[in-house]
Protein backbone atom coordinates (compact mmCIF):
# COMPACT_ATOMS: atom_id res chain seq x y z
CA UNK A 1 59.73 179.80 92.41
CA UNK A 2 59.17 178.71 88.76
CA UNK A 3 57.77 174.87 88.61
CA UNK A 4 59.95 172.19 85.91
CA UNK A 5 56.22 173.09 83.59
CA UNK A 6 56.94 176.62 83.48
CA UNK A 7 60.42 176.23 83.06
CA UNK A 8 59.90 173.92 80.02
CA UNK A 9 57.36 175.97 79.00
CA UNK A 10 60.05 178.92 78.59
CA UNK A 11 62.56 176.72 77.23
CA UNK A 12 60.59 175.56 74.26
CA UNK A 13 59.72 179.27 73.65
CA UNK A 14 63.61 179.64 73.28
CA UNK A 15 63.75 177.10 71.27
CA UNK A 16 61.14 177.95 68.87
CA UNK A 17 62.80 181.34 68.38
CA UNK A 18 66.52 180.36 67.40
CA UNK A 19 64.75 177.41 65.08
CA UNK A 20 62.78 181.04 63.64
CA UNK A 21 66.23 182.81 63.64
CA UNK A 22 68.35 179.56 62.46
CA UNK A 23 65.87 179.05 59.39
CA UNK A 24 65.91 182.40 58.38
CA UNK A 25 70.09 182.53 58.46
CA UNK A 26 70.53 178.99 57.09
CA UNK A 27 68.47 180.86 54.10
CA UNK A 28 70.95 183.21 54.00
CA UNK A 29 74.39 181.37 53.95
CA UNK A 30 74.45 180.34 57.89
CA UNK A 31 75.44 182.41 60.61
CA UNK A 32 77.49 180.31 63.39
CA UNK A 33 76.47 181.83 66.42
CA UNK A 34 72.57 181.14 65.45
CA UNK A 35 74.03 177.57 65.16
CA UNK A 36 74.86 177.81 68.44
CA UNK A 37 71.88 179.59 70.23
CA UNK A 38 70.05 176.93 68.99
CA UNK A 39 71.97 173.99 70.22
CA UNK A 40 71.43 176.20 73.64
CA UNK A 41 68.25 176.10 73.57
CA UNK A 42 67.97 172.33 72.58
CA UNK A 43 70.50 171.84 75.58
CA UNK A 44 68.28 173.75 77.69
CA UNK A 45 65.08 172.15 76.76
CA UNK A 46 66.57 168.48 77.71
CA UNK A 47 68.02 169.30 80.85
CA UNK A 48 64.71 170.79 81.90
CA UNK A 49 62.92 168.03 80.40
CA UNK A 50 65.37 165.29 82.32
CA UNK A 51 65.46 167.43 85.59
CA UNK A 52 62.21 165.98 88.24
CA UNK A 53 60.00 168.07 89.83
CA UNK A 54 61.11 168.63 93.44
CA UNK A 55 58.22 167.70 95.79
């Protein structure tokens, strides 16, 4: 079972890619579905953050 730490580990990995991938599009005009990988990953990251640890 993955622990709320190595699930927010992962997320934030997520995230840090699409920021990577949304920076290089937003260079380049924009691409709407980096848009929304990102705000994915940003979802993803706070619900993991917000979610406790079960004991």
């Amino acid at each position: 079972m993955v622990n709320r730490d190595q699930a927010l580990a992962a997320a934030e990995q997520i995230l840090a890619a699409t920021a990577a991938d949304k920076q290089h599009a937003d260079r380049h005009g924009g691409n709407p579905d980096h848009d929304a990988a990102h705000a994915a990953a940003l979802n993803l990251q706070q619900l993991v953050h917000d979610t406790p640890e079960r004991t």
